[in-house]
Protein backbone atom coordinates (compact mmCIF):
# COMPACT_ATOMS: atom_id res chain seq x y z
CA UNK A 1 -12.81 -46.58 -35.92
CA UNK A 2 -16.42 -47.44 -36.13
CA UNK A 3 -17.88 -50.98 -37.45
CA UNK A 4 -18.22 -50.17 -40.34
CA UNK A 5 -15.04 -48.83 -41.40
CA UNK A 6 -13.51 -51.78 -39.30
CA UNK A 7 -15.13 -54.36 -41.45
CA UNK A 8 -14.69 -52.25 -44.58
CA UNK A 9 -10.77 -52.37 -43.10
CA UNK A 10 -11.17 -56.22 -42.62
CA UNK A 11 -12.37 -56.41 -46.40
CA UNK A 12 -9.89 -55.28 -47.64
CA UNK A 13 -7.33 -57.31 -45.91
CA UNK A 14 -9.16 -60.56 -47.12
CA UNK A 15 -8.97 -59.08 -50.75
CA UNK A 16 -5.50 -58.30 -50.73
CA UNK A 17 -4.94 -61.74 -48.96
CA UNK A 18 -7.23 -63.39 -51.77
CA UNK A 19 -5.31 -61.19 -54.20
CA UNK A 20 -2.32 -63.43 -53.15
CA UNK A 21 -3.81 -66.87 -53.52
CA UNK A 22 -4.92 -65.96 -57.12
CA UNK A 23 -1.48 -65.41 -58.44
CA UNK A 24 -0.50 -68.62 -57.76
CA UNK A 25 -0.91 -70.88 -61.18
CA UNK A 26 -2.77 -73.82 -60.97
CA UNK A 27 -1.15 -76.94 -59.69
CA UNK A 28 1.57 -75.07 -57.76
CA UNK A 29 2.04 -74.21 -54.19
CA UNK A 30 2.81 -70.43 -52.51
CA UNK A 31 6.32 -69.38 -52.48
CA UNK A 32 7.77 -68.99 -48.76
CA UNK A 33 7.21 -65.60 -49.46
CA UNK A 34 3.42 -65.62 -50.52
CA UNK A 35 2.51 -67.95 -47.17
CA UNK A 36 4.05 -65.52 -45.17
CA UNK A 37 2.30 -62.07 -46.87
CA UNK A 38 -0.70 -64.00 -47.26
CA UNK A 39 -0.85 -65.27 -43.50
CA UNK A 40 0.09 -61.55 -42.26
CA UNK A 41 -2.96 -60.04 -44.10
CA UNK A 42 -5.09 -63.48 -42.67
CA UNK A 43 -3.87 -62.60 -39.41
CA UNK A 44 -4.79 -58.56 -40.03
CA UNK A 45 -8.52 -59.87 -40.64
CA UNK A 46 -8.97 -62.07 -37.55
CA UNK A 47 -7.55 -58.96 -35.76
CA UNK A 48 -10.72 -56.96 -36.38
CA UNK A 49 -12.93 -59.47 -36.35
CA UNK A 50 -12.18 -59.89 -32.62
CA UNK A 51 -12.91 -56.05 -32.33
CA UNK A 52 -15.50 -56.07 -34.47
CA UNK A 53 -17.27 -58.89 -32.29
CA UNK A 54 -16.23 -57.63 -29.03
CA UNK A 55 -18.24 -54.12 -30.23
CA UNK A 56 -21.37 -55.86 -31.49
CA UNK A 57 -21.03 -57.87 -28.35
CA UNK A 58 -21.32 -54.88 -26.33
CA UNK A 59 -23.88 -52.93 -28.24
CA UNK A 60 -26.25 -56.02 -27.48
CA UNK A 61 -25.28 -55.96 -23.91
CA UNK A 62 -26.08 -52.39 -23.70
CA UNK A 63 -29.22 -52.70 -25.16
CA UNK A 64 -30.39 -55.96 -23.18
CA UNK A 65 -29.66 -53.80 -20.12
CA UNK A 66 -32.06 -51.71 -21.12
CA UNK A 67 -34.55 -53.94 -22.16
CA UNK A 68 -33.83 -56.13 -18.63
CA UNK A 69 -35.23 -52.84 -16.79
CA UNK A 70 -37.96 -52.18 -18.75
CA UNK A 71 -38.82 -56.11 -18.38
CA UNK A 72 -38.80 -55.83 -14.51
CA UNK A 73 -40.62 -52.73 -14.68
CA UNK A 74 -43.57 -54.40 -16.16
CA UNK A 75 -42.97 -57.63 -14.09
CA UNK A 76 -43.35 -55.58 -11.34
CA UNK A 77 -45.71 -52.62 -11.60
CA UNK A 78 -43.03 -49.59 -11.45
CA UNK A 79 -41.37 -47.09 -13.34
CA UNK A 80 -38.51 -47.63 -15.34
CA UNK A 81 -36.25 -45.41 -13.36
CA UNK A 82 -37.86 -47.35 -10.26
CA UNK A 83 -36.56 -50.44 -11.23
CA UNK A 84 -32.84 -49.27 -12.46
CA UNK A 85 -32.65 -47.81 -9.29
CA UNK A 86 -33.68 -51.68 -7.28
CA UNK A 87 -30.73 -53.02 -9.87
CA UNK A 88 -28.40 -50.54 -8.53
CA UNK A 89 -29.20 -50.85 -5.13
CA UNK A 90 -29.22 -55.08 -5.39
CA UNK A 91 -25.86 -54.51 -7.23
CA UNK A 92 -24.54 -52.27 -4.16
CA UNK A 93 -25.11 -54.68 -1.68
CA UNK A 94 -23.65 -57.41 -3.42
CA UNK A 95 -20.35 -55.30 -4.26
CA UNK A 96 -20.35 -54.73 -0.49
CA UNK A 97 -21.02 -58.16 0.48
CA UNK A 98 -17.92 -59.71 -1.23
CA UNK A 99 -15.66 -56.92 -0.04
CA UNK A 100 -17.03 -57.24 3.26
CA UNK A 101 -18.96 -60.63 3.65
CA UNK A 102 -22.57 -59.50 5.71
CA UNK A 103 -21.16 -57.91 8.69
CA UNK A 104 -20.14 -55.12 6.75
CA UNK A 105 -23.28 -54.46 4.97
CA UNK A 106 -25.49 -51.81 6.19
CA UNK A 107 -29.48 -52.08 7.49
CA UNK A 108 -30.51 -51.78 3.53
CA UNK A 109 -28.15 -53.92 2.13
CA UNK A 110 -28.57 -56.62 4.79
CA UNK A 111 -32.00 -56.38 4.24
CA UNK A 112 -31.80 -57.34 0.31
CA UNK A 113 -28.98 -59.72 1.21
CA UNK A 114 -31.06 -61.30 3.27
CA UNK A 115 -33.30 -62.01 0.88
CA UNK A 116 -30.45 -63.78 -2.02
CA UNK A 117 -28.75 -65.81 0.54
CA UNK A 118 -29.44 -69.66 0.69
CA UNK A 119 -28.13 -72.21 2.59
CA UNK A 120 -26.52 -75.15 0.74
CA UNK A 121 -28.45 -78.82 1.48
CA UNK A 122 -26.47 -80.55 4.06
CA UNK A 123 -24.37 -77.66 5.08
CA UNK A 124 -22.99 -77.77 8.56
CA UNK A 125 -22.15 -74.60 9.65
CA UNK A 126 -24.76 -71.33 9.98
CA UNK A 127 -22.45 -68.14 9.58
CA UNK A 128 -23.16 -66.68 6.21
CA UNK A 129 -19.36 -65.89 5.91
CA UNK A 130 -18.53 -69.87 5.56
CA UNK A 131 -21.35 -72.00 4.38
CA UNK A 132 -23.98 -69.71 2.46
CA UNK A 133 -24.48 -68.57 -1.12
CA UNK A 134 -25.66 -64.68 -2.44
CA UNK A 135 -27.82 -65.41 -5.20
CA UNK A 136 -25.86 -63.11 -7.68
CA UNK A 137 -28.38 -60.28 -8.68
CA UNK A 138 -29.24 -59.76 -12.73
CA UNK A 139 -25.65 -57.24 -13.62
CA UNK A 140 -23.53 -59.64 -11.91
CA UNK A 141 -25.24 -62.25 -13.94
CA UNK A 142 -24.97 -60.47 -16.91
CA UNK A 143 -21.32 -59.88 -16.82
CA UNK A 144 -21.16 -63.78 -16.09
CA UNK A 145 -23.14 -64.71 -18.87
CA UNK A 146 -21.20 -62.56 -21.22
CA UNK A 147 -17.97 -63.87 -20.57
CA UNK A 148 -19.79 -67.03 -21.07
CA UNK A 149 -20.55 -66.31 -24.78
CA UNK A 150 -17.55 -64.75 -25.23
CA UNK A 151 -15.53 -68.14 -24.28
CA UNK A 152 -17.77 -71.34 -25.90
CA UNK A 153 -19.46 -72.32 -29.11
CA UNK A 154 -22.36 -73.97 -27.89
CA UNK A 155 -24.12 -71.08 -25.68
CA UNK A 156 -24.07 -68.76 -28.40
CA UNK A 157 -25.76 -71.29 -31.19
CA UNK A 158 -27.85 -73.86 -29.03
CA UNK A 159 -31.66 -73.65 -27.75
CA UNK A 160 -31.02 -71.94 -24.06
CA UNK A 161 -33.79 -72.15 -21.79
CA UNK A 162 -34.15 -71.66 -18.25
CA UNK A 163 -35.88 -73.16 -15.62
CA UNK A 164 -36.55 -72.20 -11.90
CA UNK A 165 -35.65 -75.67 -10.77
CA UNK A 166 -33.40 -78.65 -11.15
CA UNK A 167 -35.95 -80.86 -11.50
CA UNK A 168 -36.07 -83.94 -14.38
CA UNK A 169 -37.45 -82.20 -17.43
CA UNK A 170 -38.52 -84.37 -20.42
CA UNK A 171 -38.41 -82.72 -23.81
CA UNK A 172 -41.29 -84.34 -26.13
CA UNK A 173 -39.73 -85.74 -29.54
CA UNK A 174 -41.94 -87.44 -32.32
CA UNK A 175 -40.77 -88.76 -36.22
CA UNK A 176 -44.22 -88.69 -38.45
CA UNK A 177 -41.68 -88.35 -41.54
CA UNK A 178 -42.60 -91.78 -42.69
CA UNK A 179 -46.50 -90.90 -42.39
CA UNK A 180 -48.00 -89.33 -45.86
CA UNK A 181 -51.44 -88.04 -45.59
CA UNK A 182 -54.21 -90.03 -47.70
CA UNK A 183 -56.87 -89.51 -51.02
CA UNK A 184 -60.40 -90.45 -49.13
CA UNK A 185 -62.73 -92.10 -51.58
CA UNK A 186 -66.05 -91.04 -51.37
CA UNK A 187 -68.17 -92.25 -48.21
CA UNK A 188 -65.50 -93.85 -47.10
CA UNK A 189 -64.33 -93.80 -43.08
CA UNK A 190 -61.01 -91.78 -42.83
CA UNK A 191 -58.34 -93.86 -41.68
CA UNK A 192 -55.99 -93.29 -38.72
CA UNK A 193 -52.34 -93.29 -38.30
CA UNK A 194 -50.50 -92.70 -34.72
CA UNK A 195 -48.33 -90.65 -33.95
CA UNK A 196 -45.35 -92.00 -31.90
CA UNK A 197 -43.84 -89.67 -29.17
CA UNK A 198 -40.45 -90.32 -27.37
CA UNK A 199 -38.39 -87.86 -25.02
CA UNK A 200 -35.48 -86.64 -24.05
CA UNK A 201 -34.73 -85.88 -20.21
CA UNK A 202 -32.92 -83.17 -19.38
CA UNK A 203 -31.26 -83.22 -15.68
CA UNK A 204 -29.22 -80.59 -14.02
CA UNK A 205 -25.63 -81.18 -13.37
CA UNK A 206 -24.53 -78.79 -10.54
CA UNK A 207 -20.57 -77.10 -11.99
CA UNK A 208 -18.41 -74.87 -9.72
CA UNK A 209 -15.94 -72.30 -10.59
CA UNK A 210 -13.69 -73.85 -7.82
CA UNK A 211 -11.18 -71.62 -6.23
CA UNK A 212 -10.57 -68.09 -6.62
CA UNK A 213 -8.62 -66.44 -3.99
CA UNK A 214 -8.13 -62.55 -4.10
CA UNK A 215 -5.59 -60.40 -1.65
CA UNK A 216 -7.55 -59.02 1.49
CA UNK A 217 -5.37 -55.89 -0.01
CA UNK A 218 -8.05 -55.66 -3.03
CA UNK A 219 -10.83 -55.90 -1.80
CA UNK A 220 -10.16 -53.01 0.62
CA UNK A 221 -8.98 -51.54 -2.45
CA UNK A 222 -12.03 -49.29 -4.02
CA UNK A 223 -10.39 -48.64 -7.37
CA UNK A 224 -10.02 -52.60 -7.80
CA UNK A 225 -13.15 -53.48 -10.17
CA UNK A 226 -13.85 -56.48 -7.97
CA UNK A 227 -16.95 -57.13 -9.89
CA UNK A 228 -15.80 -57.54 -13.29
CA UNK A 229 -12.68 -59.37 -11.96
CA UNK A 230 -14.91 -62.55 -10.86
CA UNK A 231 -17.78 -62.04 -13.18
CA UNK A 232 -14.75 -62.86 -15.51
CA UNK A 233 -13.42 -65.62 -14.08
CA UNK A 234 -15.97 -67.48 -12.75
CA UNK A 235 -17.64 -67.09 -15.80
CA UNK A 236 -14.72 -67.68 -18.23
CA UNK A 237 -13.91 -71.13 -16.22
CA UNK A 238 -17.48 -72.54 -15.69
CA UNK A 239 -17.80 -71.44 -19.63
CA UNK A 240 -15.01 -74.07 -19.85
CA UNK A 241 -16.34 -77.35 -18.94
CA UNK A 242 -19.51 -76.95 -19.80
CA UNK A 243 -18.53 -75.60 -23.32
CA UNK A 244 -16.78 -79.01 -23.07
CA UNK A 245 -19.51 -81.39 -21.95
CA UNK A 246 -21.73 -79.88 -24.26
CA UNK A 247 -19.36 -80.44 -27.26
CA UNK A 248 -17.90 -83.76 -26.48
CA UNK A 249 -19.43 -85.10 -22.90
CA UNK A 250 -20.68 -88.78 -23.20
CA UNK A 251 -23.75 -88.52 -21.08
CA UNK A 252 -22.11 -90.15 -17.61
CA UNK A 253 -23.00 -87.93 -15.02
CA UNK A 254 -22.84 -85.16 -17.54
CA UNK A 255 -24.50 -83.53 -20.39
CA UNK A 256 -24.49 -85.09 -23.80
CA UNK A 257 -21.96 -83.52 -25.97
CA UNK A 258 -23.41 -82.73 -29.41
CA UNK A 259 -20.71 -84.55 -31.41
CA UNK A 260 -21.40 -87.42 -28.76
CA UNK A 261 -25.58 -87.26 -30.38
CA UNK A 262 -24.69 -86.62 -33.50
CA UNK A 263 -24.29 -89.19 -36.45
CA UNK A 264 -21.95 -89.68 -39.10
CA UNK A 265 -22.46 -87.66 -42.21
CA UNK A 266 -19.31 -88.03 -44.48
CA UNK A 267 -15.82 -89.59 -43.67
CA UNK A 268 -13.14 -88.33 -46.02
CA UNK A 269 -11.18 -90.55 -48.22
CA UNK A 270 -8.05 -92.29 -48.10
CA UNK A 271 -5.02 -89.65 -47.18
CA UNK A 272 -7.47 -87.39 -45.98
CA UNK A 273 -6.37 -87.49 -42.23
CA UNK A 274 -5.39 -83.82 -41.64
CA UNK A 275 -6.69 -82.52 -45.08
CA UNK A 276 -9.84 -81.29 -46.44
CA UNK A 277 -11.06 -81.00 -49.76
CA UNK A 278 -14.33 -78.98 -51.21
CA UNK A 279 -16.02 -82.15 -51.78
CA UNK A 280 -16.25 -83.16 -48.21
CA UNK A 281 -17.83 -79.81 -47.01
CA UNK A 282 -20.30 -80.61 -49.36
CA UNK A 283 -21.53 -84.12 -49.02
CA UNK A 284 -21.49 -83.44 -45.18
CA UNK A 285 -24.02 -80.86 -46.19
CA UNK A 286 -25.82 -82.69 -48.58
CA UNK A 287 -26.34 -85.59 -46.01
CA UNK A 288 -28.59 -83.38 -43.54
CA UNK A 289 -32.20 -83.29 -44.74
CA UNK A 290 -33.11 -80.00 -46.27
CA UNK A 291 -35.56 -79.53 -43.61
CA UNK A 292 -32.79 -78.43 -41.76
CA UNK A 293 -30.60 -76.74 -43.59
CA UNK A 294 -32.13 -73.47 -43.93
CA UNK A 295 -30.88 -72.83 -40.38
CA UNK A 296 -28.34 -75.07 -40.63
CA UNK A 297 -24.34 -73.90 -40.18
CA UNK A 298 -20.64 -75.34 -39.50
CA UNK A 299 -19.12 -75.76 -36.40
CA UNK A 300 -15.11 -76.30 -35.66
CA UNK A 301 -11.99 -75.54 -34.30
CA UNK A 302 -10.02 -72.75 -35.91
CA UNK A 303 -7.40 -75.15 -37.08
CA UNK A 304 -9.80 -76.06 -39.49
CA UNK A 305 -11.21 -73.21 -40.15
CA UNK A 306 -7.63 -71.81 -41.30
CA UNK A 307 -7.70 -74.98 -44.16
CA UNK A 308 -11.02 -73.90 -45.55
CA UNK A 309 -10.34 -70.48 -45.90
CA UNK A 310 -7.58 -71.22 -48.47
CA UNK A 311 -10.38 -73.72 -50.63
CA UNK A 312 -11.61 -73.02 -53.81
CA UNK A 313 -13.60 -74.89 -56.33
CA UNK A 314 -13.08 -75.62 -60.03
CA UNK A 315 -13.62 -71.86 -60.93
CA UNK A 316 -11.43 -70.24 -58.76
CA UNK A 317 -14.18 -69.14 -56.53
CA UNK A 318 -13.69 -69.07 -52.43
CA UNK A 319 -15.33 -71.36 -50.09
CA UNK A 320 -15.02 -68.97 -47.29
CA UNK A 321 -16.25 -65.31 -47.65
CA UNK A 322 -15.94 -62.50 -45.52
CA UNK A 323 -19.18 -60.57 -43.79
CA UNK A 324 -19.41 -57.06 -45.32
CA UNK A 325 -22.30 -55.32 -43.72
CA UNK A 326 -22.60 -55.25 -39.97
CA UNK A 327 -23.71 -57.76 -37.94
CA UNK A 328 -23.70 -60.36 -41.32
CA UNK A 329 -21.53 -63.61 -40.94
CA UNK A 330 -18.45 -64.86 -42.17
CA UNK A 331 -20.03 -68.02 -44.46
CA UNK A 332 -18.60 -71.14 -45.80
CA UNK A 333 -20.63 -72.01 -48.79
CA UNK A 334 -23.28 -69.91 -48.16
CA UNK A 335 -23.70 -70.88 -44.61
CA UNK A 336 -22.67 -69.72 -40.93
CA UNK A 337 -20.31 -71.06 -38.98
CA UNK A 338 -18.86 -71.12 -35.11
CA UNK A 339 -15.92 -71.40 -33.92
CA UNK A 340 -15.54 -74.03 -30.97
CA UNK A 341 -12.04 -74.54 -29.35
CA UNK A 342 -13.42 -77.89 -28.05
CA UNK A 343 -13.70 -79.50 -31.39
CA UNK A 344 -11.06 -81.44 -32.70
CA UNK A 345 -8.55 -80.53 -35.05
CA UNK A 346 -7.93 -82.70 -38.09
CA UNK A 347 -6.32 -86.04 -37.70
CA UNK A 348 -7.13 -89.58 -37.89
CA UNK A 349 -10.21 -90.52 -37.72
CA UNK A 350 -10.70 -86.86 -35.98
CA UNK A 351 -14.56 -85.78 -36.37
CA UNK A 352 -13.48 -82.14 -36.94
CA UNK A 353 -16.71 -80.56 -38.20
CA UNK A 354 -20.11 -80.48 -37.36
CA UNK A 355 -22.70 -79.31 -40.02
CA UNK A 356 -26.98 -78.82 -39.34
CA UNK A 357 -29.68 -76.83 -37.19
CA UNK A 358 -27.75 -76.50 -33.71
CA UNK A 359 -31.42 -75.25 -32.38
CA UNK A 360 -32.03 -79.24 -31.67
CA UNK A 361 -29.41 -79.10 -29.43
CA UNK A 362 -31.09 -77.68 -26.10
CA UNK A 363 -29.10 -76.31 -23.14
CA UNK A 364 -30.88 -76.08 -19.78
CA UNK A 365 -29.42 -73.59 -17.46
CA UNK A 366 -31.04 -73.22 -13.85
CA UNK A 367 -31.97 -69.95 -13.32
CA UNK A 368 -29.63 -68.07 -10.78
CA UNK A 369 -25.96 -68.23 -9.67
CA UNK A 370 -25.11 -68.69 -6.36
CA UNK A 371 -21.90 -67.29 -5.03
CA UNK A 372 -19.67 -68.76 -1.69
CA UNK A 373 -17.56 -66.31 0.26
CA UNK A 374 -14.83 -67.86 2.24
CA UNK A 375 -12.70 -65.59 4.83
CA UNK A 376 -11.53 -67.84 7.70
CA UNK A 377 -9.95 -70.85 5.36
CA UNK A 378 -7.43 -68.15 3.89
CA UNK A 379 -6.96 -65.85 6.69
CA UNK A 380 -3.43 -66.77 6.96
CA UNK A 381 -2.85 -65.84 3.65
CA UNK A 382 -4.67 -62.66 3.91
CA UNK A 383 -7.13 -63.26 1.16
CA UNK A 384 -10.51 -64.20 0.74
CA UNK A 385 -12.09 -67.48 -2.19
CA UNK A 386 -14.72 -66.70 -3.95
CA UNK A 387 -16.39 -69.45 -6.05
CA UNK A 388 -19.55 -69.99 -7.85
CA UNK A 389 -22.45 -72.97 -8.24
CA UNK A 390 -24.74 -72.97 -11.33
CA UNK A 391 -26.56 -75.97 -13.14
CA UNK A 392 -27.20 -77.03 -16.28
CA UNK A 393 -27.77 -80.08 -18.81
CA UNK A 394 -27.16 -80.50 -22.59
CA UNK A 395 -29.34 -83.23 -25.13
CA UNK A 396 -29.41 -82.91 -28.61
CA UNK A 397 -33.40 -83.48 -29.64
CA UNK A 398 -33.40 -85.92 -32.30
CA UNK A 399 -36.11 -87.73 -32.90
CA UNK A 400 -34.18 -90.01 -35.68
CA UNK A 401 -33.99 -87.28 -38.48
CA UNK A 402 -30.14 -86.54 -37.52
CA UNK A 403 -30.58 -82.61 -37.56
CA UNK A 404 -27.00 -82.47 -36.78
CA UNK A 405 -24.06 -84.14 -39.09
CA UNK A 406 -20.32 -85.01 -38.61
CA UNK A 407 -17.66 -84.91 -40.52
CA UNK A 408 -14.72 -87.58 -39.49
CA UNK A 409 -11.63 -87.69 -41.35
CA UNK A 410 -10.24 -90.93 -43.25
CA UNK A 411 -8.06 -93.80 -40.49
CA UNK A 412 -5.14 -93.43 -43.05
């Protein structure tokens, strides 16, 4: 089935789902029945969505590969087929390198090994086996960073840069909304009016995969995708916390979280502690400046997300809609929206939705992921750890114009 046809497919499921809803008079709730045929159908179109998204997902990865060649191609001064054929070879020693740690690497693999291994600060010992990390070359990364985006919220919406170092970055921030410009009489000095700057510093908070131990059995095992296996996992798991830090994280030897930065744009009303109503949705919206809301979108947990999708306002109409052609989001008023498991569901005094640009929320990732190979800590158990370092930092940029909005829910 191709993309189309599955979100033609997914359409359809929404309308007869919709189709549902509408026969219910005004006033009254769905029959046992009705929740149950109008969940199934529901549950039909979040089916394809995930295939319809995992597809998209890898038509982009497909192309970035392409596009990642042609970029070290011209970083470099070689051909295209030049520099896929450096990738593969980087990518062949690094396979051989975690099935076989260095000794088992040949002269032309230990001789681009050589090149991605680092010693850790302070480290004690010198064998590469036990206290080094392999630089992960640009596929493994890939694969990482994929199952990255796949897991959080806040990689796939927020300003990601990268920088070669861990040093303190400041990010410049000024607020001349106050200033107005000025009519100048004639011969008559222009005035002057300051601008005042601030900053936010980003840092670089150093996250491990910890632990993953695989059977000595697999890794002699050529048929055993070793590569995807922890691309997966260490991805998937340092996706985790920092998904987490950068949602919620207060800032203490961590990142920011955005709902952390963020200020309060509408509390809901008295009763309204696991409820929504239209009318919240909106004045959250309404309460971030328009400057902002022309790339502005929603951000929650799909707890909440399942509430809104059965809203509508005074003329029957749906809050939540369906994207039709491919690549186009599922909106909420009009406007985009992520899903982010770290968000909280609805509940007292719960701030279960965020609303504004999530481009002022920056995410600094250090550039390169280093991976540790341990053999002679597990030998007894016949299997080898593998775990991962990467750094990063997350600030939302506000300058005192609240780009980003809350919603909390009522105490009682």
């Amino acid at each position: 089935m191709t993309i189309k046809q599955m979100r033609e497919a997914r359409a359809k499921a929404v309308a007869d789902a919709r189709a549902i809803q509408n026969a219910v008079p005004d006033g009254q709730d769905m029959t046992a029945e009705q929740v149950v045929q109008f969940d199934a159908f529901m549950a039909d179109a979040d089916k394809l969505k995930v295939k319809i998204d995992r597809e998209e997902r890898l038509a982009d990865i497909e192309a970035n590969l392409g596009q990642r060649v042609e970029r070290r191609a011209g970083r470099e001064g070689i051909s295209a087929a030049e520099a896929e054929q450096q990738e593969h070879d980087e990518t062949d020693a690094f396979r051989s390198y975690m099935r076989f740690g260095m000794n088992g690497l040949n002269d032309e693999q230990r001789a681009i090994a050589a090149k991605r291994f680092a010693q850790p600060r302070n480290a004690q010992g010198t064998a590469p086996d036990t206290a080094g990390g392999y630089t992960v070359p640009q596929g493994f990364y890939g694969q990482m960073t994929d199952a990255m985006l796949a897991f959080g919220g806040m990689v796939n919406v927020a300003n990601v840069f990268d920088t070669e170092s861990g040093n303190g970055l400041p990010i410049p921030t000024d607020n001349d909304t106050a200033n107005l410009g000025a009519i100048l009489g004639e011969n008559t000095q222009v005035g002057t009016q300051d601008i005042t700057f601030g900053s936010v510093m980003m840092n670089a908070h150093t996250y491990t995969s910890k632990l993953v131990l695989v059977a000595n059995q697999l890794l002699q095992d050529s048929a055993f995708n070793l590569e995807s296996f922890l691309a997966q996992k260490l991805g998937t798991r340092i996706a985790r916390i920092t998904n987490l830090h950068f949602t919620t994280g207060d800032g203490a030897s961590k990142p920011t979280g955005v709902v952390t930065a963020s200020t309060l744009g509408f509390q809901g009303t008295s009763g309204e502690t696991t409820s929504l109503i239209i009318d919240d949705l909106i004045e959250l919206e309404h309460s971030v400046d328009p400057a902002y809301r022309s790339n502005a979108r929603f951000m929650m947990h799909d707890t909440t997300l399942k509430i809104i999708k059965k809203l509508k306002d005074s003329q029957n109409r749906p809050l939540w809609l369906p994207g039709y052609a491919v690549k186009e989001p599922d909106t909420i008023n009009g406007y985009a929206y992520e899903i982010n498991q770290q968000m909280a569901v609805p509940a007292a005094n719960a701030k279960s939705i965020l609303f504004g640009d999530f481009k002022n929320y920056f995410i600094r990732r250090v550039a390169g992921v280093q991976v540790l190979r341990l053999v002679e800590r597990y030998a007894d158990f016949n299997q080898t750890g593998f775990l991962a370092f990467q750094r990063w930092d997350g600030q939302l940029v506000d300058a005192g114009t609240h780009p980003i909005k809350y919603f909390q829910h009522a105490a009682s």
